[in-house]
PDB file of N, CA and C in Angstrom:
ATOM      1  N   UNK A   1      10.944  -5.716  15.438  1.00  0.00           N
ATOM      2  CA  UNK A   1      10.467  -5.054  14.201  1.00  0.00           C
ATOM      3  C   UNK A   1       9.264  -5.797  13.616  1.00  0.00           C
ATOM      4  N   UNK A   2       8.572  -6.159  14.571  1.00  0.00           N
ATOM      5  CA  UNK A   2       7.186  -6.772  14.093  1.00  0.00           C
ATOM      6  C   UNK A   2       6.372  -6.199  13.277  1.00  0.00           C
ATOM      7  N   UNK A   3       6.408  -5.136  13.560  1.00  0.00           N
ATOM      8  CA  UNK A   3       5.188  -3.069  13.113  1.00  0.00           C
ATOM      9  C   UNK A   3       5.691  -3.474  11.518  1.00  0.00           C
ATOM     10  N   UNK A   4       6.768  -3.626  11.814  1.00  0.00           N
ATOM     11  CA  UNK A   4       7.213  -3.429   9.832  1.00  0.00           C
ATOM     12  C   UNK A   4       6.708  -4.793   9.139  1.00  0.00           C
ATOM     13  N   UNK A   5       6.640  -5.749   9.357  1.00  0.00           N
ATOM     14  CA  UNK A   5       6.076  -6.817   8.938  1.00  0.00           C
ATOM     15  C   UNK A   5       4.999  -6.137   8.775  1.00  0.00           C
ATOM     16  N   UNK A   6       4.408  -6.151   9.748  1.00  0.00           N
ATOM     17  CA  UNK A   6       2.503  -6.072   9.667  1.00  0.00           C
ATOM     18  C   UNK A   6       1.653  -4.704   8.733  1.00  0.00           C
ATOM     19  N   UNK A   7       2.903  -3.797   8.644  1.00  0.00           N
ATOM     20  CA  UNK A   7       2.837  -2.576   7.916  1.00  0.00           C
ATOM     21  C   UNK A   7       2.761  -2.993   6.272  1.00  0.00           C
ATOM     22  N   UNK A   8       4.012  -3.751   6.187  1.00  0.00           N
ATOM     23  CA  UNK A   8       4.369  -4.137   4.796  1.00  0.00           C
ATOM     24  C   UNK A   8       3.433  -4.920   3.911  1.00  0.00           C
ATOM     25  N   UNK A   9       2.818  -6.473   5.026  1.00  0.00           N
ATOM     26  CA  UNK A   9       1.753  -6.761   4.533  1.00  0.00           C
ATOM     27  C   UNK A   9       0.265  -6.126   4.201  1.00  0.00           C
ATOM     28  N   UNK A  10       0.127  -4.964   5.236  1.00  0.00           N
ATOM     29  CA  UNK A  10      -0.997  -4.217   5.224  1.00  0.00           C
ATOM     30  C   UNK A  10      -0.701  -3.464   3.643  1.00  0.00           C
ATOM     31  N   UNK A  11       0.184  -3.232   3.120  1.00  0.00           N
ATOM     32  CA  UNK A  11       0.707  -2.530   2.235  1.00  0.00           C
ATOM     33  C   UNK A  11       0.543  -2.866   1.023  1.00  0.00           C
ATOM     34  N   UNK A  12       0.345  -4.337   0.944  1.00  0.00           N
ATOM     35  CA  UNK A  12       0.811  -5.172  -0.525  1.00  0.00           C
ATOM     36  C   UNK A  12      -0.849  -5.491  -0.200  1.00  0.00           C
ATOM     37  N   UNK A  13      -1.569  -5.471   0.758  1.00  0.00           N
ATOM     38  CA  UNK A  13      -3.327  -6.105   0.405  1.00  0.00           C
ATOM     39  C   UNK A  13      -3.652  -4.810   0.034  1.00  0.00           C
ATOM     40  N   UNK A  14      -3.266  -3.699   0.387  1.00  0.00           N
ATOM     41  CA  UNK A  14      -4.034  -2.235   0.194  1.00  0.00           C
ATOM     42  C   UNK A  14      -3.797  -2.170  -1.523  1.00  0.00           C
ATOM     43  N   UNK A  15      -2.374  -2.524  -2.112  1.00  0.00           N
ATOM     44  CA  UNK A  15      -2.121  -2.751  -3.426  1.00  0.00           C
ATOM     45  C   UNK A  15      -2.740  -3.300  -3.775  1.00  0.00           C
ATOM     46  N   UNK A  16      -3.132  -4.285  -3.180  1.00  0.00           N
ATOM     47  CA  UNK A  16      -4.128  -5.392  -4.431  1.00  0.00           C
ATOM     48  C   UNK A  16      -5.525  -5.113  -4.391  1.00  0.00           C
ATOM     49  N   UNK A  17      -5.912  -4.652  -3.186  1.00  0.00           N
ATOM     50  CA  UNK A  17      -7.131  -3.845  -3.231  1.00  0.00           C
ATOM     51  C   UNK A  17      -6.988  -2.868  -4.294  1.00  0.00           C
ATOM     52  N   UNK A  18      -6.291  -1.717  -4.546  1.00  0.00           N
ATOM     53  CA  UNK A  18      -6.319  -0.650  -5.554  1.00  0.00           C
ATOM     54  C   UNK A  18      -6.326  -1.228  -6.673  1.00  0.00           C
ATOM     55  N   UNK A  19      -5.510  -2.171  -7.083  1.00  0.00           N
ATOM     56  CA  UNK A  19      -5.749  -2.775  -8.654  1.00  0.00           C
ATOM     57  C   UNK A  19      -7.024  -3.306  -8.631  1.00  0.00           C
ATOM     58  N   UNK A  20      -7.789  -4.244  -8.010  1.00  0.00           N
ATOM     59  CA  UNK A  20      -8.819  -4.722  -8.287  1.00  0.00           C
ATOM     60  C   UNK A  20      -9.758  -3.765  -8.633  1.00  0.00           C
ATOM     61  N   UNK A  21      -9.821  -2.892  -7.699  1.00  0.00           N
ATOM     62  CA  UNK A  21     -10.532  -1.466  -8.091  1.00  0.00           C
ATOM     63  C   UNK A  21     -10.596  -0.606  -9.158  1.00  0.00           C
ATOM     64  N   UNK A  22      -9.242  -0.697  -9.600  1.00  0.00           N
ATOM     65  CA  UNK A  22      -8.800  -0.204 -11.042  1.00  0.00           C
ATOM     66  C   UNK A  22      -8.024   0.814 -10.397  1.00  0.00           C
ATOM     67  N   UNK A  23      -7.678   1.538  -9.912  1.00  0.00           N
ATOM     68  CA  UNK A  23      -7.254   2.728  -9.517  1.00  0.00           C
ATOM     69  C   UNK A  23      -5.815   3.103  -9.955  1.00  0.00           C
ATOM     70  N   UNK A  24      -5.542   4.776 -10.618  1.00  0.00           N
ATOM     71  CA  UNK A  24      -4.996   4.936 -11.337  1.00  0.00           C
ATOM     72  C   UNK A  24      -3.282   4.550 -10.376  1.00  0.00           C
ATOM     73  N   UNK A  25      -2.470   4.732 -11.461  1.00  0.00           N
ATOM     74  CA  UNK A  25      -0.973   4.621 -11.039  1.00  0.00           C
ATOM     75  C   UNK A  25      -0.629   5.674  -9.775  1.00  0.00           C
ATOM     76  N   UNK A  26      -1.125   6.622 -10.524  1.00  0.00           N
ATOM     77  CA  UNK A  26      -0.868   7.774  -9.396  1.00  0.00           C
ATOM     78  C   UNK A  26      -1.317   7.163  -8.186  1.00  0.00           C
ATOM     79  N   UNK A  27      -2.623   6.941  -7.719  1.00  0.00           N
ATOM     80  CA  UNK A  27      -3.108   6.739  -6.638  1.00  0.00           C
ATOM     81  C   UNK A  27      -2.196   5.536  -5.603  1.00  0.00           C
ATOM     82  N   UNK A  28      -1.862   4.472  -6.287  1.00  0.00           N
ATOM     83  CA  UNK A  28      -1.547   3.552  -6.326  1.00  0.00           C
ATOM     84  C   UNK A  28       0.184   3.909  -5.818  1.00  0.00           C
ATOM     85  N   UNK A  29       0.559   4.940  -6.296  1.00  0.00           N
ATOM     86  CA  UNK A  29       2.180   4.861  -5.720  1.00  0.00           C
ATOM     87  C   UNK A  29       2.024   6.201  -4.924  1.00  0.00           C
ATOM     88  N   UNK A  30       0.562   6.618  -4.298  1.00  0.00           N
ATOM     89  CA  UNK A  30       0.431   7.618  -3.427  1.00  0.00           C
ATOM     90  C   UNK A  30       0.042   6.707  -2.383  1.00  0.00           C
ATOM     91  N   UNK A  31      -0.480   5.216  -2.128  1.00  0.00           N
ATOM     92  CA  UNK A  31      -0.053   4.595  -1.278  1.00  0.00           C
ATOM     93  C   UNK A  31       0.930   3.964  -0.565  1.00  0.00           C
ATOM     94  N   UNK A  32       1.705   3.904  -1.604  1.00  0.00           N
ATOM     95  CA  UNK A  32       2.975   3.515  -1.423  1.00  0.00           C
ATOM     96  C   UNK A  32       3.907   4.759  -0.512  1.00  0.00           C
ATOM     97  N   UNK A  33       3.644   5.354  -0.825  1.00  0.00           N
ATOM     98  CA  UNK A  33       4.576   6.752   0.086  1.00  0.00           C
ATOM     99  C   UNK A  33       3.998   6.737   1.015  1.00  0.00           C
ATOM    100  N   UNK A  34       2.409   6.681   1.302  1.00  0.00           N
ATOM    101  CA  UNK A  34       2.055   7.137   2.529  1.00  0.00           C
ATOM    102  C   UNK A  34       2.516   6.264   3.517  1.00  0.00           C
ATOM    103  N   UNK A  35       2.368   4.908   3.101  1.00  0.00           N
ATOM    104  CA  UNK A  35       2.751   3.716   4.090  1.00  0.00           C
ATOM    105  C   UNK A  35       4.166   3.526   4.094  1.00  0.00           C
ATOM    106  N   UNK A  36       4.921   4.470   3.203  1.00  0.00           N
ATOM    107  CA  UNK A  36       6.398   4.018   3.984  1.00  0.00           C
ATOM    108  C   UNK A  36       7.006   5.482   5.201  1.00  0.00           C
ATOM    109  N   UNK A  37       6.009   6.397   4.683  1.00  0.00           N
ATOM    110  CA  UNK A  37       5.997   7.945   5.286  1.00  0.00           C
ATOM    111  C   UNK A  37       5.850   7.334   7.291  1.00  0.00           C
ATOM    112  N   UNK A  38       4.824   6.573   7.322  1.00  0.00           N
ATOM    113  CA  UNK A  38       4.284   6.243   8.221  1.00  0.00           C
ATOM    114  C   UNK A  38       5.224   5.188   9.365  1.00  0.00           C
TER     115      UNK A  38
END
């Protein structure tokens, strides 16, 4: 279950990318679905 590690971390930099950005809540927990969809 390596994929899920590397997913999860890809997951939490894509988060911190969106906040730095400002990007709204919505957007922000529309990443969150996509990357657990995936």
């Amino acid at each position: 279950m390596q994929e899920e590690t590397i997913s999860e971390t890809k997951r939490k930099e894509m988060l911190e990318r969106a906040e730095k950005l400002g990007l709204s809540s919505e957007e922000i927990a529309h990443i969150k679905c996509f990357k657990k969809r995936k």
